[in-house]
C-alpha atoms as a PDB file:
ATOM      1  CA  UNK A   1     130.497 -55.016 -16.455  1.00  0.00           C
ATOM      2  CA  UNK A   2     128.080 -57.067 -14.786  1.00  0.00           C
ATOM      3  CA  UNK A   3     124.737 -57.802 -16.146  1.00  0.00           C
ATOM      4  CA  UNK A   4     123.014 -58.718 -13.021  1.00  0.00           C
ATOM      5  CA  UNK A   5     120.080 -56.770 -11.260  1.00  0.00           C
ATOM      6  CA  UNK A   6     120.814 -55.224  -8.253  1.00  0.00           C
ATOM      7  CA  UNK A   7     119.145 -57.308  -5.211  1.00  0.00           C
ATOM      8  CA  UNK A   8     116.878 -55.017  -3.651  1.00  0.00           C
ATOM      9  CA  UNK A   9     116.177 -55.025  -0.347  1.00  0.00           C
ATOM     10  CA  UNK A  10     112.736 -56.676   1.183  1.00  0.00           C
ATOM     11  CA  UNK A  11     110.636 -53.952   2.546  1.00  0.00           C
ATOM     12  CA  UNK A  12     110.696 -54.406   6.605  1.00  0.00           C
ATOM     13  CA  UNK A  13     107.892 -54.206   9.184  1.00  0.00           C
ATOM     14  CA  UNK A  14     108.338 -50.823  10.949  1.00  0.00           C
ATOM     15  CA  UNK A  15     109.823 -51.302  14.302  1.00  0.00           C
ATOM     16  CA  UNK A  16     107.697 -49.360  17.148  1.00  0.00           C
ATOM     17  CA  UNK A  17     107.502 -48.832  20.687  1.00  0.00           C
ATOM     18  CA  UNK A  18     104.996 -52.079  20.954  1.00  0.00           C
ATOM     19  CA  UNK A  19     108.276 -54.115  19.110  1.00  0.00           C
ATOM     20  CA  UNK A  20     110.426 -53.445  21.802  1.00  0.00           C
ATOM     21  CA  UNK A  21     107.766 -54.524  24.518  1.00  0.00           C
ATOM     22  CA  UNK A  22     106.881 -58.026  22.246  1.00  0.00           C
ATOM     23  CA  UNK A  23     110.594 -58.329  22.088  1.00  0.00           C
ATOM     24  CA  UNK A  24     111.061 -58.079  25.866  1.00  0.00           C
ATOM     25  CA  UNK A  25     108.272 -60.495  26.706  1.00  0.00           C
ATOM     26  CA  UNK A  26     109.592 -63.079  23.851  1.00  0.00           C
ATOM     27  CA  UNK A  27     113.287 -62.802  25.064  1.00  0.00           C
ATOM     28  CA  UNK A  28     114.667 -61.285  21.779  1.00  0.00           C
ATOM     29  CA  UNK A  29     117.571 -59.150  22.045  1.00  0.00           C
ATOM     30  CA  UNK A  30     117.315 -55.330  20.347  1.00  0.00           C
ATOM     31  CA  UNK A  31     119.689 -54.466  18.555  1.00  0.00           C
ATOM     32  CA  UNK A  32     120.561 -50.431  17.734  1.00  0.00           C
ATOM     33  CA  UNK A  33     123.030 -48.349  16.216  1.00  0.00           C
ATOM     34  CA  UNK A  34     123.648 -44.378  15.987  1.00  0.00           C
ATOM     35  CA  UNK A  35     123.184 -42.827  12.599  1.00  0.00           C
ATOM     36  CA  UNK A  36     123.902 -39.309  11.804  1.00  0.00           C
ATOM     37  CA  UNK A  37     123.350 -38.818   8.119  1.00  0.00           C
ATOM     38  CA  UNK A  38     121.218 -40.048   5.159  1.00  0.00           C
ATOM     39  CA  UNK A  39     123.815 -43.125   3.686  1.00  0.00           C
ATOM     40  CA  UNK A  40     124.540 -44.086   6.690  1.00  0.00           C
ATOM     41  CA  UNK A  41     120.585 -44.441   7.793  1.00  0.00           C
ATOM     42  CA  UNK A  42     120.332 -46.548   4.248  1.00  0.00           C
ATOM     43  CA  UNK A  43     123.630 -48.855   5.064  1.00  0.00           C
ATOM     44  CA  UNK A  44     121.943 -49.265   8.817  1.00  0.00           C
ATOM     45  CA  UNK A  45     118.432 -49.484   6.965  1.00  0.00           C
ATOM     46  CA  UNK A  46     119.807 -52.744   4.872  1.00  0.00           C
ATOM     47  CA  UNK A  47     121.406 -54.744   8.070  1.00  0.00           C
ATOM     48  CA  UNK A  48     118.145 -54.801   9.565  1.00  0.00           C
ATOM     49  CA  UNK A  49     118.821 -53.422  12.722  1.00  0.00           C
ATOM     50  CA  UNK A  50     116.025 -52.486  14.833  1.00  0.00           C
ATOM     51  CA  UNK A  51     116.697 -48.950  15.898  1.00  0.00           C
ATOM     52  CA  UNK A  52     118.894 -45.816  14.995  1.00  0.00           C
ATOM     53  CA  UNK A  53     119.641 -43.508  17.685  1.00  0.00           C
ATOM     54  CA  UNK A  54     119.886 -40.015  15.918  1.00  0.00           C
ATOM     55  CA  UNK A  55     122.914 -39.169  19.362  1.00  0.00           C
ATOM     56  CA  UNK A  56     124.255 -36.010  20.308  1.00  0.00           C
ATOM     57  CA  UNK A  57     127.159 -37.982  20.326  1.00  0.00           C
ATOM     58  CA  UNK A  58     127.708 -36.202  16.876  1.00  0.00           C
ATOM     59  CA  UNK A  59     128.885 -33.295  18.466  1.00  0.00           C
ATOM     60  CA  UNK A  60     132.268 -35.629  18.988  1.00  0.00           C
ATOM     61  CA  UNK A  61     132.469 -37.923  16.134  1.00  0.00           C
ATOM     62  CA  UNK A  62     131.003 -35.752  13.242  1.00  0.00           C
ATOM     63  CA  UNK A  63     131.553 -32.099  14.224  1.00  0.00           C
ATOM     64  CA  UNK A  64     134.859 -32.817  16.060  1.00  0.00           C
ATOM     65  CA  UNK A  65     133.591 -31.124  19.557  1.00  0.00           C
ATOM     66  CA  UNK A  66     135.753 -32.332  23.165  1.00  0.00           C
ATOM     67  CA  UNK A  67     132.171 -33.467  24.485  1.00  0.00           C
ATOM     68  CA  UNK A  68     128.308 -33.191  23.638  1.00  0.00           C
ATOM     69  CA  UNK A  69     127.719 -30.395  25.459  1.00  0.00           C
ATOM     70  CA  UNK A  70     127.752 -27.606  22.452  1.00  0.00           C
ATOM     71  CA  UNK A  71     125.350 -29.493  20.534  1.00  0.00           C
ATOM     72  CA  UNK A  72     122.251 -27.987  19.535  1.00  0.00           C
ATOM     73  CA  UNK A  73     118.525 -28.522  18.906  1.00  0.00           C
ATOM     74  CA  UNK A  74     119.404 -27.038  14.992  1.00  0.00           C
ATOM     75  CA  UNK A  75     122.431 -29.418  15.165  1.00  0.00           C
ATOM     76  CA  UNK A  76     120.389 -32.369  16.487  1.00  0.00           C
ATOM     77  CA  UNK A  77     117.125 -31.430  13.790  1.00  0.00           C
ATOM     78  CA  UNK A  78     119.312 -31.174  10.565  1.00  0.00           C
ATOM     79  CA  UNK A  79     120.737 -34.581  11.241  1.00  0.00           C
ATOM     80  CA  UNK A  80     117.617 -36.858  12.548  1.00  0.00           C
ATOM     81  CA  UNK A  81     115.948 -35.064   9.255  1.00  0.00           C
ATOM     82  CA  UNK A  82     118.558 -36.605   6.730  1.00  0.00           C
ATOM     83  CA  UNK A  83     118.623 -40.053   9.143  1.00  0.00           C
ATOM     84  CA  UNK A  84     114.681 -39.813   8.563  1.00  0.00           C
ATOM     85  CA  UNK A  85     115.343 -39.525   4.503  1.00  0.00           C
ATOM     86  CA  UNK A  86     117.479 -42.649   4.774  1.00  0.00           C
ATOM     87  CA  UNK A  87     115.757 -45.103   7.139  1.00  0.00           C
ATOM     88  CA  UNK A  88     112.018 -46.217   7.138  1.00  0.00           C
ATOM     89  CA  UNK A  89     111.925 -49.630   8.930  1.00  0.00           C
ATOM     90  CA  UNK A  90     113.478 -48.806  12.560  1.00  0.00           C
ATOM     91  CA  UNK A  91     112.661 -47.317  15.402  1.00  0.00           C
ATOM     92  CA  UNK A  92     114.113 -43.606  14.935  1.00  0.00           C
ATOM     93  CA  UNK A  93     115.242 -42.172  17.979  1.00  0.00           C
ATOM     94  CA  UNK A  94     116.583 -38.185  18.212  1.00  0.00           C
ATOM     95  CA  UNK A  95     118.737 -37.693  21.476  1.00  0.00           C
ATOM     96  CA  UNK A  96     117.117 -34.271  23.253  1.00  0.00           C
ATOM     97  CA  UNK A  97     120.546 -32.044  23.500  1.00  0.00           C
ATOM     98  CA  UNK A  98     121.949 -30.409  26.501  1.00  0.00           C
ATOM     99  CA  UNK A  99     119.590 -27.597  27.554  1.00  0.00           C
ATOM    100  CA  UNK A 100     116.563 -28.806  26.095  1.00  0.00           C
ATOM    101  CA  UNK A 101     114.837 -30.282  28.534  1.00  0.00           C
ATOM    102  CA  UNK A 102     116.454 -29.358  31.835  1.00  0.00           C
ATOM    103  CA  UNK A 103     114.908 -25.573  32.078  1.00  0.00           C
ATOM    104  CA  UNK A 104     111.367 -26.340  32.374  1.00  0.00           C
ATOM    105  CA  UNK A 105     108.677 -29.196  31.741  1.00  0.00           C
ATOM    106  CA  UNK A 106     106.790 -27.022  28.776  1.00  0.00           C
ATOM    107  CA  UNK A 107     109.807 -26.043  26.933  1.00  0.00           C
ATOM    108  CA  UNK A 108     110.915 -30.105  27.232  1.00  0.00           C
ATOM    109  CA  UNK A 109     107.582 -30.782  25.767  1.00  0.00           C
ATOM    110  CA  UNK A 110     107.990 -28.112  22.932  1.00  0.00           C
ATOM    111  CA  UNK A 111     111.810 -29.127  22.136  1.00  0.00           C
ATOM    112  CA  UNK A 112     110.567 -32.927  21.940  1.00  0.00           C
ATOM    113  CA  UNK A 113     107.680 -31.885  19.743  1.00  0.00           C
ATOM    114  CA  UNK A 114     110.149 -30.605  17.184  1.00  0.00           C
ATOM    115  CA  UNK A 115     111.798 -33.923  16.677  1.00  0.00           C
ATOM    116  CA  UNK A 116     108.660 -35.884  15.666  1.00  0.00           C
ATOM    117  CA  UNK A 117     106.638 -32.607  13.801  1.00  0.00           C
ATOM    118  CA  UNK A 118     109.746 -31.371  11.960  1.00  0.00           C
ATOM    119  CA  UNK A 119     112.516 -34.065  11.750  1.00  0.00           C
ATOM    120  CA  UNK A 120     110.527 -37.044  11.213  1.00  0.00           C
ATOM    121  CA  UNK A 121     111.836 -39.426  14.481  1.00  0.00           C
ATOM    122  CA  UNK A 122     109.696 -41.394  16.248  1.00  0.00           C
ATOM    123  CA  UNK A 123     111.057 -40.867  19.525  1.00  0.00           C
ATOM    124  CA  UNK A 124     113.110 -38.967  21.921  1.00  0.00           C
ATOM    125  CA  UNK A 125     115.815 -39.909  24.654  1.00  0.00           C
ATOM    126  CA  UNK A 126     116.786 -37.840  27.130  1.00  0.00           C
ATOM    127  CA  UNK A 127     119.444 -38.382  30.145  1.00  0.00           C
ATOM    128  CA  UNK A 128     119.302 -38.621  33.868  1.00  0.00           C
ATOM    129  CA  UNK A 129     116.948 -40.560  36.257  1.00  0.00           C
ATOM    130  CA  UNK A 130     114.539 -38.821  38.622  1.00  0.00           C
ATOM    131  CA  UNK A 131     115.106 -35.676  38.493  1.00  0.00           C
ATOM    132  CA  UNK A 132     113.597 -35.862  35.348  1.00  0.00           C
ATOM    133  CA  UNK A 133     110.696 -37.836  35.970  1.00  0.00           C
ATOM    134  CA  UNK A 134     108.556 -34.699  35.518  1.00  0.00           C
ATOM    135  CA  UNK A 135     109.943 -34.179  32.223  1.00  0.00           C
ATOM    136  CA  UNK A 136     109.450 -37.425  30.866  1.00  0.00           C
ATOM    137  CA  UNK A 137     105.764 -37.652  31.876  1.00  0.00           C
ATOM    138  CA  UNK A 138     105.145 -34.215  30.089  1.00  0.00           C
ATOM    139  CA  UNK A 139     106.025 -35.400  27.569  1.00  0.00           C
ATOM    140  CA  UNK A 140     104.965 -39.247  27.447  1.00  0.00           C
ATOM    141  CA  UNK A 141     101.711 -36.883  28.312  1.00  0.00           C
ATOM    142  CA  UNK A 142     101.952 -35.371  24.825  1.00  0.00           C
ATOM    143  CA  UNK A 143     101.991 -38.479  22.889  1.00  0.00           C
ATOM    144  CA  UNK A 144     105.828 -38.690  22.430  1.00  0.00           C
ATOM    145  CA  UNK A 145     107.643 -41.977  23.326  1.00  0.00           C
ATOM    146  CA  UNK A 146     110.499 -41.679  25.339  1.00  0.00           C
ATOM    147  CA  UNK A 147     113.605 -43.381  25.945  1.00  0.00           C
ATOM    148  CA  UNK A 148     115.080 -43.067  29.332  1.00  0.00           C
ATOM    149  CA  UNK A 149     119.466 -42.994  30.197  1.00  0.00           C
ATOM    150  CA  UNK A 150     121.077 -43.247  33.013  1.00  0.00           C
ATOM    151  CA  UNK A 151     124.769 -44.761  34.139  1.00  0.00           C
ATOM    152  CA  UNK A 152     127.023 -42.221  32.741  1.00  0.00           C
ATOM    153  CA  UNK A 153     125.567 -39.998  30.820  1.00  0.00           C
ATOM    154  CA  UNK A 154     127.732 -37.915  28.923  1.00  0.00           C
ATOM    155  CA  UNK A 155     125.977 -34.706  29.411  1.00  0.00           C
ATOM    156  CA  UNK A 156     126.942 -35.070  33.093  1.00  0.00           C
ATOM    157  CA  UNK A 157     130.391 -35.312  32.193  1.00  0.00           C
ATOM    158  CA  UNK A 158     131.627 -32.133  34.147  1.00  0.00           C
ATOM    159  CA  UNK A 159     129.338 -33.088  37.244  1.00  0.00           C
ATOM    160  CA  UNK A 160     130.967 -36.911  36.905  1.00  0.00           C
ATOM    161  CA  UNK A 161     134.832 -35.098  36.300  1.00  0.00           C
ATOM    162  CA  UNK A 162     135.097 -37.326  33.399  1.00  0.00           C
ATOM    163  CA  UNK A 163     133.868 -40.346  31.187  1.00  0.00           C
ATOM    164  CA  UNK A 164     133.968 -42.851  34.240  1.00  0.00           C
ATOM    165  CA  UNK A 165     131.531 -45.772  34.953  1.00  0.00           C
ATOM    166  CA  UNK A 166     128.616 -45.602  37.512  1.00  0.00           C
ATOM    167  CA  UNK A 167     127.097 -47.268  40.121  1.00  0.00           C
ATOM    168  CA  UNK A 168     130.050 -49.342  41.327  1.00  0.00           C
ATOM    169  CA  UNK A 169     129.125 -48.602  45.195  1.00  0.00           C
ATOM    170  CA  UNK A 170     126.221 -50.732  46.669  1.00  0.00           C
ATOM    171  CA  UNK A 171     124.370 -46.617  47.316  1.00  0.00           C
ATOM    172  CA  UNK A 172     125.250 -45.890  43.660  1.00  0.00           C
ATOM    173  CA  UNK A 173     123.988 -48.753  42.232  1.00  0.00           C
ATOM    174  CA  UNK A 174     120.785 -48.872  44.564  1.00  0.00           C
ATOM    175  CA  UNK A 175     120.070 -44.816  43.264  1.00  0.00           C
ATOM    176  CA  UNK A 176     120.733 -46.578  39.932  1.00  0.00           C
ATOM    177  CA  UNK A 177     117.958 -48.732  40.292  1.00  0.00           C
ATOM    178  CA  UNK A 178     115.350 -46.358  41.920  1.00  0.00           C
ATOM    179  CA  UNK A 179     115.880 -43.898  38.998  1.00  0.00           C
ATOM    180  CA  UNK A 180     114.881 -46.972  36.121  1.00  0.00           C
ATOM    181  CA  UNK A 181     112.124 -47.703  38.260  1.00  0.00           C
ATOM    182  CA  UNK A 182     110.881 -43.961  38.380  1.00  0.00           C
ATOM    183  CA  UNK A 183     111.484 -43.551  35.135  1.00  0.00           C
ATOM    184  CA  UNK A 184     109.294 -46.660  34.008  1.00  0.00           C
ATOM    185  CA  UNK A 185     106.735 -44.954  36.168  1.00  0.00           C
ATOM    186  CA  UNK A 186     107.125 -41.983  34.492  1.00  0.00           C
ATOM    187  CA  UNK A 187     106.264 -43.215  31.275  1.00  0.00           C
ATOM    188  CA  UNK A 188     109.730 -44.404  29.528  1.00  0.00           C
ATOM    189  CA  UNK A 189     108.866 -46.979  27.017  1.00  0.00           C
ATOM    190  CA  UNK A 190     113.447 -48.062  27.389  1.00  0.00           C
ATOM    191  CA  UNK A 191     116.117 -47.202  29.384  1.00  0.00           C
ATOM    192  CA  UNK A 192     119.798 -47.166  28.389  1.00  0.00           C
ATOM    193  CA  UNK A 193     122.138 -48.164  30.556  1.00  0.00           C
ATOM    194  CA  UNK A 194     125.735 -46.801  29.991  1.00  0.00           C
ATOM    195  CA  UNK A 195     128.852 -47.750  31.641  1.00  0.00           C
ATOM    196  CA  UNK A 196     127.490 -49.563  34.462  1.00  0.00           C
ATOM    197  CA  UNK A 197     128.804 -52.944  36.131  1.00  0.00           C
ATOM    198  CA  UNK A 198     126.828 -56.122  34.077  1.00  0.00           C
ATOM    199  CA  UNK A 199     126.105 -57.589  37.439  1.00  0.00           C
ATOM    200  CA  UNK A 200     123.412 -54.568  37.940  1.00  0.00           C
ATOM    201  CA  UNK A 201     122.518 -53.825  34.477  1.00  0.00           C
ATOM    202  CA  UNK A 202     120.978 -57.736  34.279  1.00  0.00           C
ATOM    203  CA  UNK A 203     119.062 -56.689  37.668  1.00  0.00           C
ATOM    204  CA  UNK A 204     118.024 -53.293  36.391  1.00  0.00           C
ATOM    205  CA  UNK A 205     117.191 -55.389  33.709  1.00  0.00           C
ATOM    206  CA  UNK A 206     114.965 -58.175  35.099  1.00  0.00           C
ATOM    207  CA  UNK A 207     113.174 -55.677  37.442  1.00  0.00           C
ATOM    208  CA  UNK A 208     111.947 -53.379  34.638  1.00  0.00           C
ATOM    209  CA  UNK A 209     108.861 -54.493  32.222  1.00  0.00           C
ATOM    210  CA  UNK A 210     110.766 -52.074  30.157  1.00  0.00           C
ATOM    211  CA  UNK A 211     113.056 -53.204  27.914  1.00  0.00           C
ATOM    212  CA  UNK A 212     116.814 -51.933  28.824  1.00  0.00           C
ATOM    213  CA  UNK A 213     119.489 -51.290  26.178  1.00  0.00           C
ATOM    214  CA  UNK A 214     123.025 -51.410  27.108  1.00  0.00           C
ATOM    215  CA  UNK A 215     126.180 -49.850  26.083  1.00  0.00           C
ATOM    216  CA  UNK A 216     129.046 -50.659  28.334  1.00  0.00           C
ATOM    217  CA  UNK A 217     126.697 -52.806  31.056  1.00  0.00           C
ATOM    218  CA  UNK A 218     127.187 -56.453  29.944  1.00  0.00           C
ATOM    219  CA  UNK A 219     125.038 -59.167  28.444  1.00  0.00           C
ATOM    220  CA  UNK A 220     122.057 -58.752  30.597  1.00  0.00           C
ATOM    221  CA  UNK A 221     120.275 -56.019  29.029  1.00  0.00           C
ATOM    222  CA  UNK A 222     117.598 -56.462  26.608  1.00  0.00           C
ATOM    223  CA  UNK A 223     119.429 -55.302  24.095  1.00  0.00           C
ATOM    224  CA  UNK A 224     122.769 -53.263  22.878  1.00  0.00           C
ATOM    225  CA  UNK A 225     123.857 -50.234  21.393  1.00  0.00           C
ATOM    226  CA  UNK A 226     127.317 -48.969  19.757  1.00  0.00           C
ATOM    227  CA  UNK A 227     128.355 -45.632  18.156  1.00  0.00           C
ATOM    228  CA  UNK A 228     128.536 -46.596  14.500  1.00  0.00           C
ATOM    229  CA  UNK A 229     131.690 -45.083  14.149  1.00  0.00           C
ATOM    230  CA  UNK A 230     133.149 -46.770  16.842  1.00  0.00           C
ATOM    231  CA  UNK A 231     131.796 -49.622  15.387  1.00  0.00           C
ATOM    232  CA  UNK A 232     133.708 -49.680  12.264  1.00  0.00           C
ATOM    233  CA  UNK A 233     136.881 -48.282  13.458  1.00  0.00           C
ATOM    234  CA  UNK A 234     136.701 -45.060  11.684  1.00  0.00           C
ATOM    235  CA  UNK A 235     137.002 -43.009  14.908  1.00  0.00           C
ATOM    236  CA  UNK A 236     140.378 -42.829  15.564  1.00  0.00           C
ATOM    237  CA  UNK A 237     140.716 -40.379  19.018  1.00  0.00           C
ATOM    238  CA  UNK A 238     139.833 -43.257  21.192  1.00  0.00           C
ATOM    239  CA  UNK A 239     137.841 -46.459  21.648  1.00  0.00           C
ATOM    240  CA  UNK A 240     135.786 -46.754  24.586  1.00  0.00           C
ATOM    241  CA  UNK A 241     136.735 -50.158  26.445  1.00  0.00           C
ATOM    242  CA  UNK A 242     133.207 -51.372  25.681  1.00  0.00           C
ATOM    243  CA  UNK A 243     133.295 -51.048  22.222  1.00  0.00           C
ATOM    244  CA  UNK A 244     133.864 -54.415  19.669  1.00  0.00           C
ATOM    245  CA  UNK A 245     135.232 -53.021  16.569  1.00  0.00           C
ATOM    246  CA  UNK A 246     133.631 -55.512  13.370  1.00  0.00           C
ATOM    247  CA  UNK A 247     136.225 -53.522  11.075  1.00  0.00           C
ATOM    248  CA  UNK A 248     138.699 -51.139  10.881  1.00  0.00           C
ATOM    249  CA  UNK A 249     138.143 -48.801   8.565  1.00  0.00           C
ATOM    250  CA  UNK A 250     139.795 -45.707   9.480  1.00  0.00           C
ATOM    251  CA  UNK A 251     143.124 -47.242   7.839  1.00  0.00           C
ATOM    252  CA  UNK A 252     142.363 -48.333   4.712  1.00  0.00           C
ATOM    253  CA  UNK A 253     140.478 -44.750   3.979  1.00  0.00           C
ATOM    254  CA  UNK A 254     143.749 -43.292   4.662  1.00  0.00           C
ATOM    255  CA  UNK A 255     145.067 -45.740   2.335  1.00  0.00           C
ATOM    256  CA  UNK A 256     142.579 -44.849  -0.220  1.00  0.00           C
ATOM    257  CA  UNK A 257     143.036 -41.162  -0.234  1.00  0.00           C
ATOM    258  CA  UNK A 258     146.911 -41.262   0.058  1.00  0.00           C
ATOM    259  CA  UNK A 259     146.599 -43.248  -3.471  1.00  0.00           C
ATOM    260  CA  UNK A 260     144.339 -40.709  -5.154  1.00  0.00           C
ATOM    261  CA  UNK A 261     146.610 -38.154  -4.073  1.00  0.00           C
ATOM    262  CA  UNK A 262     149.523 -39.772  -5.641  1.00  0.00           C
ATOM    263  CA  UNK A 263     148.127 -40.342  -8.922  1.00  0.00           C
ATOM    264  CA  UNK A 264     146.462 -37.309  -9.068  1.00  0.00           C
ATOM    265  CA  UNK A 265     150.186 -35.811  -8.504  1.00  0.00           C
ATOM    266  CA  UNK A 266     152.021 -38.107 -11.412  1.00  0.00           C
ATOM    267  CA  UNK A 267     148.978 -37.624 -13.773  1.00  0.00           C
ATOM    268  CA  UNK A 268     147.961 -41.083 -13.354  1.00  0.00           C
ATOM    269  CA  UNK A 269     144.538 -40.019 -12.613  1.00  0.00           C
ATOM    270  CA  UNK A 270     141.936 -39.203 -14.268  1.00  0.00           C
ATOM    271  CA  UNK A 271     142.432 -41.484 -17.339  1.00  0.00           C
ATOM    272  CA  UNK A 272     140.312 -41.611 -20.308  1.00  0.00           C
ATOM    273  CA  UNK A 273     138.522 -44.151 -19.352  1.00  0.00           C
ATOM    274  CA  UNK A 274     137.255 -41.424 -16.653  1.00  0.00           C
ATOM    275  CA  UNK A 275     136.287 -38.785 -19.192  1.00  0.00           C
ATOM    276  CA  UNK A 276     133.570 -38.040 -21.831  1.00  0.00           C
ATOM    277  CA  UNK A 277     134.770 -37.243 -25.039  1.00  0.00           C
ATOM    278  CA  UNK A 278     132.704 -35.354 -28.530  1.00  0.00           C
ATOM    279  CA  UNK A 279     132.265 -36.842 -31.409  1.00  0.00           C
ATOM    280  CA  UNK A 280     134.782 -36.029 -34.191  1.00  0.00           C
ATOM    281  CA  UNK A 281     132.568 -34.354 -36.678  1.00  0.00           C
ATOM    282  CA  UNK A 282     131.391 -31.752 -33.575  1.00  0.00           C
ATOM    283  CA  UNK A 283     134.812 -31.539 -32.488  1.00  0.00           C
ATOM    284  CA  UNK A 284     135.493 -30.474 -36.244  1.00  0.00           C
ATOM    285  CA  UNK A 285     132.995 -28.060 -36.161  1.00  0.00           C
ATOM    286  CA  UNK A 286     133.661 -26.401 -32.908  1.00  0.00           C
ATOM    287  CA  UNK A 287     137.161 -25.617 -34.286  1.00  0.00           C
ATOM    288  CA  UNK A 288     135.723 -23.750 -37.210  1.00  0.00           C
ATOM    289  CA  UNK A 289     133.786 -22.269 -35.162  1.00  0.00           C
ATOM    290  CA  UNK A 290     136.740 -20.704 -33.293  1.00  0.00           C
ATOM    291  CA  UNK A 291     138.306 -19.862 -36.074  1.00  0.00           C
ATOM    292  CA  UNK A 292     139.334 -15.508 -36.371  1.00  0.00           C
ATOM    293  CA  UNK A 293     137.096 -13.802 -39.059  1.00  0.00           C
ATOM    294  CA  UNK A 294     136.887 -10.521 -40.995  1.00  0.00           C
ATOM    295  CA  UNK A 295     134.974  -7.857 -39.398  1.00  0.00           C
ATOM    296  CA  UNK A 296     133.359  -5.888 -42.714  1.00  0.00           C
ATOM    297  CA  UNK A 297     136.275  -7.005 -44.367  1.00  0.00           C
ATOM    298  CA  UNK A 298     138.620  -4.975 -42.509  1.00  0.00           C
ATOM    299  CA  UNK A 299     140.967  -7.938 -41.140  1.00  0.00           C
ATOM    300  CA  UNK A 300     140.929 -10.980 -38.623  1.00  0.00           C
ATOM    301  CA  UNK A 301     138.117 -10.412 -35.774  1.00  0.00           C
ATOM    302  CA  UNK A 302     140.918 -10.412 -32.923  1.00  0.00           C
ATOM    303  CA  UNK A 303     142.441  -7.720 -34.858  1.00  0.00           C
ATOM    304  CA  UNK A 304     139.470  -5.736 -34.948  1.00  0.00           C
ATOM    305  CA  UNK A 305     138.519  -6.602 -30.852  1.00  0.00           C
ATOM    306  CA  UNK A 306     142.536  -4.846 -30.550  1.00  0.00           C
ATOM    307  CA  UNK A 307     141.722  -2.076 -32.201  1.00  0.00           C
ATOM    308  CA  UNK A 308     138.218  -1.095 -30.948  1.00  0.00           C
ATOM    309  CA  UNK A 309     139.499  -2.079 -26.762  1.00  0.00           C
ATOM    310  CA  UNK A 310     142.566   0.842 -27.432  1.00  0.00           C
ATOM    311  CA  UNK A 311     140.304   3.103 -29.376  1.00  0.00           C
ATOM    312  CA  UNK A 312     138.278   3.322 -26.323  1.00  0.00           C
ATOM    313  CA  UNK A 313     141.186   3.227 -24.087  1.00  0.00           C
ATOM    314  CA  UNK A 314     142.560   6.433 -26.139  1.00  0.00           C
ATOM    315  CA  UNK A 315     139.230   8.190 -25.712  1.00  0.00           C
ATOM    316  CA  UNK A 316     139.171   8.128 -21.942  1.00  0.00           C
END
């Protein structure tokens, strides 16, 4: 066993809103991940990555849903409040679910509300570019920071026919660029920028005073996002085409269990090394302890518990 202390981790400056504008001005790329639970929020915590984006994109790596659309605000709340419990250094950011924000401006403000009151984020993003301008200054209006999406955003998915890029046509990509200009207006303090040609992304990018984060858009944002999961290879239905895997995990898991199974089969597990074990002299006693006894003399106590469970057997 080692006898070294565990290296703890120095505590971090929180990241805020005002980092990501010092960051843009000082050309430092942002870096942020998705986190959906409290050890992976630690494990993020300890890289020192800048934000954690709380997705809905749970809904299809964690709770095994086709697309995002069945997520929830109770779905989204449970999991930024365990990511809260882990992280304390970045930027925490809880993605506003389908139909939380698209019915009206007051119930937007009420649903974002919930994520900073009750499940400890420190901001919201929400998707789509001006038609929901009005949103995002109700609620940039209400003291909530919010972080803007547009490109393909997967909540759009049916309305798109599929996960396909955006703004590949000069009209699609000039719409692309009115809507991060409206929604810098608006009040968004970022803008992601999904699955959108780099060329445009890097002039979304340079006419913004916003910083832009990028998934899928090239080198020219101000900084980058992944899905954890896709990350680390442990998501094994697909792999976006924008995604760098740094490991691949999913395998060796497999592995892992597969081997527990097998020795838990031939007996090979647990071993005593695994166990706990009483001392001999209680292990003594216990055994005398479970010995029969005479009950007034009359015999062994089983032989009396016999007796007495047919007497009242006879009776009814």
């Amino acid at each position: 066993m080692s006898t070294t202390s565990p290296v703890s981790t120095p505590a971090r400056k929180k990241v805020t809103t005002r980092t990501f504008r010092q960051k843009k001005l000082a050309g430092e790329r942002i870096t942020m991940l998705t986190a959906y639970d409290y050890m992976t929020a630690t494990v993020v915590e300890q890289a020192g990555i800048d934000a954690l984006l709380v997705g809905d994109s749970l809904g299809m790596v964690v709770l095994g849903y086709e697309t995002t659309l069945p997520v929830t605000m109770a779905d989204m709340l449970h999991h930024c409040k365990a990511v809260a419990r882990g992280a304390r250094s970045p930027l925490l950011i809880g993605d506003m679910p389908f139909m939380s924000y698209q019915i009206s401006t007051e119930e937007s403000v009420r649903n974002a509300g919930r994520f900073l009151q009750e499940a400890g984020m420190d901001a919201v993003k929400l998707e789509g570019g001006r038609e929901r301008a009005d949103a995002v200054r109700a609620i940039s209006a209400a003291g909530i920071p919010v972080m803007g999406h547009i490109g393909l955003t997967p909540q759009s998915v049916s309305q798109f026919g599929g996960f396909v890029a955006q703004g590949k046509t000069a009209e699609a990509a000039q719409r692309l660029v009115e809507d991060a200009l409206i929604l810098q207006e608006a009040g968004c303090f970022s803008i992601v920028l999904e699955a959108v040609p780099a060329q445009l992304a890097g002039l979304i990018s340079s006419k913004l005073d916003i910083p832009t984060i990028g998934i899928g858009a090239g080198a020219g944002c101000d900084g980058q996002v992944l899905v954890i999961h896709d990350l680390l290879g442990l998501f094994d239905r697909f792999t976006p085409k924008f995604v760098k895997q740094y490991a691949q995990l999913h395998g060796p898991i497999v592995a892992a269990l597969e081997s527990y199974r097998d020795e838990v089969i031939a007996g090979q597990f647990p071993t005593e090394e695994h166990g706990f074990a009483m001392k001999d002299d209680e292990w003594a006693a216990l055994l005398a302890l479970l010995e029969p006894r005479p009950l007034n003399g009359a015999g062994p106590a089983s032989e009396q518990v016999w007796m007495v469970a047919n007497a009242q057997t006879a009776h009814a």
